[in-house]
Protein backbone atom coordinates (compact mmCIF):
# COMPACT_ATOMS: atom_id res chain seq x y z
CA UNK A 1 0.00 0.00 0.00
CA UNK A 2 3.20 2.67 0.70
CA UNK A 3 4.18 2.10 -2.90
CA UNK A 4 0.75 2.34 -4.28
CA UNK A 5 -0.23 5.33 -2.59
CA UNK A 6 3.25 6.91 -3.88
CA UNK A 7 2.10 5.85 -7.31
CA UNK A 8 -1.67 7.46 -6.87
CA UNK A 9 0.54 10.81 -5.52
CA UNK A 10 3.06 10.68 -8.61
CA UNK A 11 -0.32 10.39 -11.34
CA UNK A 12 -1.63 13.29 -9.47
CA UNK A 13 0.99 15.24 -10.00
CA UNK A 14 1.64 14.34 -14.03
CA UNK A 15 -2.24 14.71 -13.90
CA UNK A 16 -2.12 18.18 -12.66
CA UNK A 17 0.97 19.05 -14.53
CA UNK A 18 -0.60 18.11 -17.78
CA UNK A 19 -4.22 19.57 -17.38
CA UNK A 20 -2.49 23.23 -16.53
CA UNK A 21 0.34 22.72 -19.51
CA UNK A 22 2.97 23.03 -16.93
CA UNK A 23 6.07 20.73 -18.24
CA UNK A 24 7.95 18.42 -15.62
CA UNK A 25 11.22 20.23 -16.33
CA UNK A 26 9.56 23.52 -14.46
CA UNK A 27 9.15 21.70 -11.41
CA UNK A 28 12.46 21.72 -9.06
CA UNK A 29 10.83 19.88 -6.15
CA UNK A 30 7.65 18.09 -4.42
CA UNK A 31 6.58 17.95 -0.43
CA UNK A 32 4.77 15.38 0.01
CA UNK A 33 2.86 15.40 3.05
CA UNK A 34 2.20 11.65 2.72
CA UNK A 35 -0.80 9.74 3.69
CA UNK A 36 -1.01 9.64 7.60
CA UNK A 37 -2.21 5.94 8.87
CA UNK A 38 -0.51 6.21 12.46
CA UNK A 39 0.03 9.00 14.50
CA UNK A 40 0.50 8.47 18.49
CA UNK A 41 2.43 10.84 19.59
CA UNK A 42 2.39 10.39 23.90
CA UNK A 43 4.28 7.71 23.81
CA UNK A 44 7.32 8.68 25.81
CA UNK A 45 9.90 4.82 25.57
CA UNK A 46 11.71 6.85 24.59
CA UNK A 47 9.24 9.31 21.91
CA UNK A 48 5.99 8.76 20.38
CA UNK A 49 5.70 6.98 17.14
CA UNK A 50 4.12 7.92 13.77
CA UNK A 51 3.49 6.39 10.06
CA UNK A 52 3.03 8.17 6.70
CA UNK A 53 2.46 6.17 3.55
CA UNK A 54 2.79 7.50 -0.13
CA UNK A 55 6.53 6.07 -0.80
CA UNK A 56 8.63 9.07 -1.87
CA UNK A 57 10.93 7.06 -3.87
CA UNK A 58 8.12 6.14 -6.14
CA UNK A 59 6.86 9.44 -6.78
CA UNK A 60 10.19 10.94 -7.37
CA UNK A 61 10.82 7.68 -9.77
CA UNK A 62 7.39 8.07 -11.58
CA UNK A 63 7.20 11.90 -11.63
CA UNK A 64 11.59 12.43 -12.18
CA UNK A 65 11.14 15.07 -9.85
CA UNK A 66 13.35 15.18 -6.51
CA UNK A 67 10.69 14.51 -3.18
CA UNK A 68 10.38 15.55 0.05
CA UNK A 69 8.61 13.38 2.58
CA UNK A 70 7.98 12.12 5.79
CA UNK A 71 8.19 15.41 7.62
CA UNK A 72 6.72 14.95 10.82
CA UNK A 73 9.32 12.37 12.15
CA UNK A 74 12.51 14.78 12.66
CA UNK A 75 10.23 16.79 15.29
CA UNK A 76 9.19 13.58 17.10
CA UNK A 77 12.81 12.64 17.27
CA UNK A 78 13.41 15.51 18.97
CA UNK A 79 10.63 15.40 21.66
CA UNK A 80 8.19 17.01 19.24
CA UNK A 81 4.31 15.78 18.61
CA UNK A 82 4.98 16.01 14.63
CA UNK A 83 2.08 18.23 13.89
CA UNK A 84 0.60 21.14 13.85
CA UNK A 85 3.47 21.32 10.87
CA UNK A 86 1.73 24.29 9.33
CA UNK A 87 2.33 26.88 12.07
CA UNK A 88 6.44 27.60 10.54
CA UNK A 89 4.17 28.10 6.98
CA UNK A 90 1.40 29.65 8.80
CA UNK A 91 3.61 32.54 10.51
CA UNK A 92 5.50 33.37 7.12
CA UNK A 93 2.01 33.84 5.09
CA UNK A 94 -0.12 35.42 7.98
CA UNK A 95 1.41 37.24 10.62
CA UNK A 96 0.54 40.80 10.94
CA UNK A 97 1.94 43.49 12.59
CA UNK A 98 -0.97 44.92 14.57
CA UNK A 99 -3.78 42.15 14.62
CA UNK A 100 -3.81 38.67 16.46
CA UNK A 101 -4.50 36.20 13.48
CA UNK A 102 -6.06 32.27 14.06
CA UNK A 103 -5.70 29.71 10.85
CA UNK A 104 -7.73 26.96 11.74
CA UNK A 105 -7.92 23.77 9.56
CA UNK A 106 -10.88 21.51 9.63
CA UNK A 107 -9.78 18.23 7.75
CA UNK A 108 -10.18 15.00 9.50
CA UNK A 109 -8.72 16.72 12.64
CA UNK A 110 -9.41 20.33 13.41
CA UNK A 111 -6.19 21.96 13.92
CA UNK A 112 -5.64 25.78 14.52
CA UNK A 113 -2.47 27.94 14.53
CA UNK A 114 -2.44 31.08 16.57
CA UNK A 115 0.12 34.50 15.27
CA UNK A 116 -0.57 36.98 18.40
CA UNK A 117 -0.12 40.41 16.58
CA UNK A 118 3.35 41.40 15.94
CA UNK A 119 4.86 38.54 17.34
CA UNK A 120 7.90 36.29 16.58
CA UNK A 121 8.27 32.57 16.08
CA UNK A 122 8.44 31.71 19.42
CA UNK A 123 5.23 33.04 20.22
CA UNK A 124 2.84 30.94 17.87
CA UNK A 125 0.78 28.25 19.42
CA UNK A 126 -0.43 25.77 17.73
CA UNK A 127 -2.17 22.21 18.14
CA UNK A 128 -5.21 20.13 17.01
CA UNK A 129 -8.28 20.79 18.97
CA UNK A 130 -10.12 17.41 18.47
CA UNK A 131 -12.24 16.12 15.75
CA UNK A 132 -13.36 18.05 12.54
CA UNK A 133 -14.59 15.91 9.73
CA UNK A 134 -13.83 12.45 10.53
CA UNK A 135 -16.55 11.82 12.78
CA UNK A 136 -18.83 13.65 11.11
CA UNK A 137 -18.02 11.78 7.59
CA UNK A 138 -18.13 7.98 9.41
CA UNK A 139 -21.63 8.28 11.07
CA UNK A 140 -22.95 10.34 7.42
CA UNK A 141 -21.83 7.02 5.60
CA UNK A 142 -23.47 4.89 8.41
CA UNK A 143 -26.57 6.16 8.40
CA UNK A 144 -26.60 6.44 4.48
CA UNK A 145 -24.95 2.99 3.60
CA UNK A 146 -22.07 4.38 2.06
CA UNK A 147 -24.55 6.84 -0.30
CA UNK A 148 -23.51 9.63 0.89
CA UNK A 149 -19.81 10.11 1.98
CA UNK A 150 -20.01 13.52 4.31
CA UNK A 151 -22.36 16.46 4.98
CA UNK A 152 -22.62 17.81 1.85
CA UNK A 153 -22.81 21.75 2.65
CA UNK A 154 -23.97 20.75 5.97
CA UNK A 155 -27.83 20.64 5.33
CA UNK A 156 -28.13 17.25 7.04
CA UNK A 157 -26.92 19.18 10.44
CA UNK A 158 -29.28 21.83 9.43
CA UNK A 159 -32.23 20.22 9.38
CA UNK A 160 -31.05 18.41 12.90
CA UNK A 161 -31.03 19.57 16.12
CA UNK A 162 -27.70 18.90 18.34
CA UNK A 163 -28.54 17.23 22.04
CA UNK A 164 -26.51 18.96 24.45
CA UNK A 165 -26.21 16.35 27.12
CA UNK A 166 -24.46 14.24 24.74
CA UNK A 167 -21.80 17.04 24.14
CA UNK A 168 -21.45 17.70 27.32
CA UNK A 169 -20.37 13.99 28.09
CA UNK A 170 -17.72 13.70 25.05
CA UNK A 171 -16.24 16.91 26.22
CA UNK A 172 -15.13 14.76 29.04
CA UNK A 173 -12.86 12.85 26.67
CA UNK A 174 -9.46 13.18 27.89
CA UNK A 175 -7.99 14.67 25.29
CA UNK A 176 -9.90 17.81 25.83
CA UNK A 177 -8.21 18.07 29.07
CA UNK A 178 -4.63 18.10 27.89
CA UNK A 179 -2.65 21.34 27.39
CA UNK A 180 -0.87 22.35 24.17
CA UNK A 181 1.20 21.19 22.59
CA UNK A 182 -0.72 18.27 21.33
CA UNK A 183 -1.99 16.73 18.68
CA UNK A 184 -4.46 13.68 17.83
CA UNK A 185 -5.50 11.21 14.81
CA UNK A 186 -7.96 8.51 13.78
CA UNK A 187 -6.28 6.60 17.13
CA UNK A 188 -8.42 8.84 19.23
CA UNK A 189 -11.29 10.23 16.88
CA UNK A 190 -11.74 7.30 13.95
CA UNK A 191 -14.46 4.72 12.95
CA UNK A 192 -14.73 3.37 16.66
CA UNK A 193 -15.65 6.50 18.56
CA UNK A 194 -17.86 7.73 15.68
CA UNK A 195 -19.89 4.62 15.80
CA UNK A 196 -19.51 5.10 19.82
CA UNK A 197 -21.47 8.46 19.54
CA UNK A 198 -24.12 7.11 16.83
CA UNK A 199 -24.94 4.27 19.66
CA UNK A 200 -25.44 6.99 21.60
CA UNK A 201 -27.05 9.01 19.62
CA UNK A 202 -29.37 6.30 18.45
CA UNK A 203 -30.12 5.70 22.52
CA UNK A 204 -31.82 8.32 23.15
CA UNK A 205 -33.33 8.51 20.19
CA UNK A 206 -32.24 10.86 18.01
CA UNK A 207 -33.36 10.81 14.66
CA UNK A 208 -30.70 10.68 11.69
CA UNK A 209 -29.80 14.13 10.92
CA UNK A 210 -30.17 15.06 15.03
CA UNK A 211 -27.19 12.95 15.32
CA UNK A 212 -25.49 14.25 12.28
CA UNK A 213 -26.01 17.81 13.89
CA UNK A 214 -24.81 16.46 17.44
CA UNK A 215 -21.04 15.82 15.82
CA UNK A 216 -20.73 18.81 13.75
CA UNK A 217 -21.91 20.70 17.21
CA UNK A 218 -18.88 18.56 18.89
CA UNK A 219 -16.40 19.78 16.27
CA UNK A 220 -17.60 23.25 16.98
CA UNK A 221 -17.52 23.64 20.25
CA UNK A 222 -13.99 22.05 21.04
CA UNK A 223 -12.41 24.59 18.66
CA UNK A 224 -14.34 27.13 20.51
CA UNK A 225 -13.24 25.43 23.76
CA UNK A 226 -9.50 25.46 22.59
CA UNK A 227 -10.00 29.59 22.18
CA UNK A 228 -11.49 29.95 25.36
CA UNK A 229 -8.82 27.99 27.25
CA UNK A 230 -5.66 28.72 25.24
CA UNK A 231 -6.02 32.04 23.47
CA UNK A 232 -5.64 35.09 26.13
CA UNK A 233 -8.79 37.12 26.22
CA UNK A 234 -6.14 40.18 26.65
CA UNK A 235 -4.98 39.43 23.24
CA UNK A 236 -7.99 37.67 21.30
CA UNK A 237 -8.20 36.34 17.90
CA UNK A 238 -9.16 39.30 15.79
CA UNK A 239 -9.42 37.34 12.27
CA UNK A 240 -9.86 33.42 12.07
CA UNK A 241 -9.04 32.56 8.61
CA UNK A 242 -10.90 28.64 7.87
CA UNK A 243 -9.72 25.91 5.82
CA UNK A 244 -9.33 22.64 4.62
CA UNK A 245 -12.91 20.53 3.70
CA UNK A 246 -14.75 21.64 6.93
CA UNK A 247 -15.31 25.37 5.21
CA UNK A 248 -17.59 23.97 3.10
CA UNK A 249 -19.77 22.68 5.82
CA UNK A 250 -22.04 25.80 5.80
CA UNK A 251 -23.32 24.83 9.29
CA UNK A 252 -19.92 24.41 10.92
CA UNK A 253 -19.04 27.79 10.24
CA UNK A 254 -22.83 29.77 10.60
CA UNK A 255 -21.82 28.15 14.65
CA UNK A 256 -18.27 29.22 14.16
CA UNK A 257 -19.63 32.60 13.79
CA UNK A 258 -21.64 32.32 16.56
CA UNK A 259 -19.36 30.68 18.53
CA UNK A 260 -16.59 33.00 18.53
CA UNK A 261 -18.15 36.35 19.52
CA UNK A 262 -15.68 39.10 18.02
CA UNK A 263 -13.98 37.32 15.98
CA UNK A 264 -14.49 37.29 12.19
CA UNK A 265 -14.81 33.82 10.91
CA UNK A 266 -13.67 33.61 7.20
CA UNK A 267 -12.52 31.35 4.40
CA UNK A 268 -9.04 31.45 3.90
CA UNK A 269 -9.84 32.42 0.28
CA UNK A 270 -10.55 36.22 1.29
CA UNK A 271 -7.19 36.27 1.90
CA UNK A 272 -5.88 35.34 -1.22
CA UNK A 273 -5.40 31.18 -0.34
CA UNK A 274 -7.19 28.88 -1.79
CA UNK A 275 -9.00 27.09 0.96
CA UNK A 276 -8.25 23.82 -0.77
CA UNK A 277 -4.45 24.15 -1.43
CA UNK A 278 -3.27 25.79 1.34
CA UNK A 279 -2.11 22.27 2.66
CA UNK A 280 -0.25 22.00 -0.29
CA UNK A 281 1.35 25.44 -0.50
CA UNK A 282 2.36 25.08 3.24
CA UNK A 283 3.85 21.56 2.54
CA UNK A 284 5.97 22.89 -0.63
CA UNK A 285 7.28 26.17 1.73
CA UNK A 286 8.41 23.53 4.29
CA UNK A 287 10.25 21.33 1.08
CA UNK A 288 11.68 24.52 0.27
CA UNK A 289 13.14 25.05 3.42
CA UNK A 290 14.00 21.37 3.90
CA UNK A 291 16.41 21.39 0.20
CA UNK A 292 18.01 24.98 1.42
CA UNK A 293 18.86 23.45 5.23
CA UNK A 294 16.45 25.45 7.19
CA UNK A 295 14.48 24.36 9.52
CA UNK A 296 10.54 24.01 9.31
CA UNK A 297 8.92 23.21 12.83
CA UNK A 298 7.98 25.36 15.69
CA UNK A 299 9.26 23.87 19.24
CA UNK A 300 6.44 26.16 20.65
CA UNK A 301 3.55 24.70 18.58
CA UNK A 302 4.83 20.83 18.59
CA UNK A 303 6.55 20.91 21.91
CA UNK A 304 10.28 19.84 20.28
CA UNK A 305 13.60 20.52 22.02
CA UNK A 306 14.99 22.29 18.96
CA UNK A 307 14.19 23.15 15.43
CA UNK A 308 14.55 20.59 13.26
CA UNK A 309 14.96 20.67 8.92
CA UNK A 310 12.45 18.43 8.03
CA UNK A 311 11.72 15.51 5.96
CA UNK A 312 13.81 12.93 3.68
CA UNK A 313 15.21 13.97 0.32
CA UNK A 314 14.90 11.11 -2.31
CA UNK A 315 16.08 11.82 -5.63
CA UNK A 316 14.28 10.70 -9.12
């Protein structure tokens, strides 16, 4: 499966290469972020441990275009949690001199990187705050049979109503507890605690799209719990710029907006970033970095020792 996936990365790029006209010879370089299927990162005999498929080698082979992958693992080496990875990319594209900036992504984990206004590298935060998508998409294609593969646009949650007693007994999860850095995966928030909730859900009752809105509720108020605890209200977020699949849920971010009371709640695309690629630009800045021996993580957003240059360099 590590070589296949590198295969499915390497047509994606000749795909992409060859719809825009772009020839292989223009392209000095991939980051691959890789296709994470493990990521534990507590475990301290001696570090935590992690696993990204999407073989490098192969893409670089396939595409005969030098890769750079497998980022996350220098930072765990060094004490680190691997991830947020973003926040190094994050700080170079958004920080501003006068306001406080939040980038939150909502992929399968919600993860959000915080620039206080005017401040350096060492003052970023980052870390996941718990689930975004992942439960959302496993009970939608539960309930459906496999029909329907997430909330498209987020009308099943708005035609449901979320049940509040059930939030308030996930919030207990421990994760919610921990303090930053940290950082979570499938481990935590996969198949087995989405079909944990649905149970749930289904126990008292709740019909269908009640249950759907009872996870996209969860997903919104643990990033609004991760402000409230980790964000100083002396220094508040004054623009939190969304991305990643989640800002096309049009009910997770109507809540957002609610949510987060003096705070503009936007798509990363009013800034300029395409909501969808700005993974992929922040994964080519850190390649960048990686080939010219500078380092891409943030000891105070992963918790590392040191900064670390990232990733493996394979050549075609």
């Amino acid at each position: 499966m590590n070589f296949y996936i590198g295969y499915l990365f390497a047509e994606a790029v000749k795909h992409i290469l060859q719809k825009n006209g772009i020839p292989t010879s223009d392209i000095d370089l991939i980051g691959s972020h890789g296709q994470t299927i493990h990521h534990y990162p507590f475990l301290i005999i001696p570090c935590g441990e992690t696993t990204g498929i999407g073989e490098p080698a192969v893409i670089a082979h396939e595409t005969g275009i030098p890769t750079i992958a497998d980022f996350r693992v220098a930072d765990m080496a060094a004490g680190g949690q691997g991830a947020p990875l973003v926040a190094y990319p994050d700080y170079l594209l958004f920080h501003d001199s006068v306001k406080t900036m939040g980038l939150l992504n909502i992929g399968g984990i919600a993860n959000i990187t915080v620039l206080p206004a005017n401040g350096s590298f060492d003052s970023v935060s980052a870390a996941d705050t718990g689930p975004g998508n992942m439960c959302i998409d496993a009970v939608v294609s539960e309930i459906t049979d496999g029909r329907e593969r997430y909330d498209q646009a987020g009308q099943r949650a708005a035609q449901g109503t979320p049940h509040q007693p059930l939030i308030d007994e996930w919030l207990n999860h421990p994760f919610f507890q921990l303090t930053p850095p940290k950082t979570t995966g499938r481990e935590m928030f996969g198949h087995t605690l989405a079909m944990e909730c649905l149970a749930a859900c289904r126990k008292h009752s709740l019909s269908d799209n009640d249950s759907i809105a009872t996870l996209t509720e969860l997903t919104v108020q643990t990033i609004a719990l991760y402000i409230s605890q980790f964000v100083p209200e002396k220094n508040p977020i004054d623009t939190l710029y969304v991305s990643g699949g989640g800002v096309h849920n049009q009910t997770v971010m109507q809540r957002l907006n609610e949510a987060l009371v003096g705070t503009a709640v936007e798509p990363v695309d009013n800034s300029g970033i395409s909501a969808d690629a700005k993974e992929a630009i922040a994964f080519a800045i850190l390649a960048n970095e990686s080939l010219h021996g500078q380092a891409g993580n943030l000891p105070s957003a992963t918790g590392a020792s040191m900064r670390k240059i990232l990733g493996k360099f394979v050549c075609p």
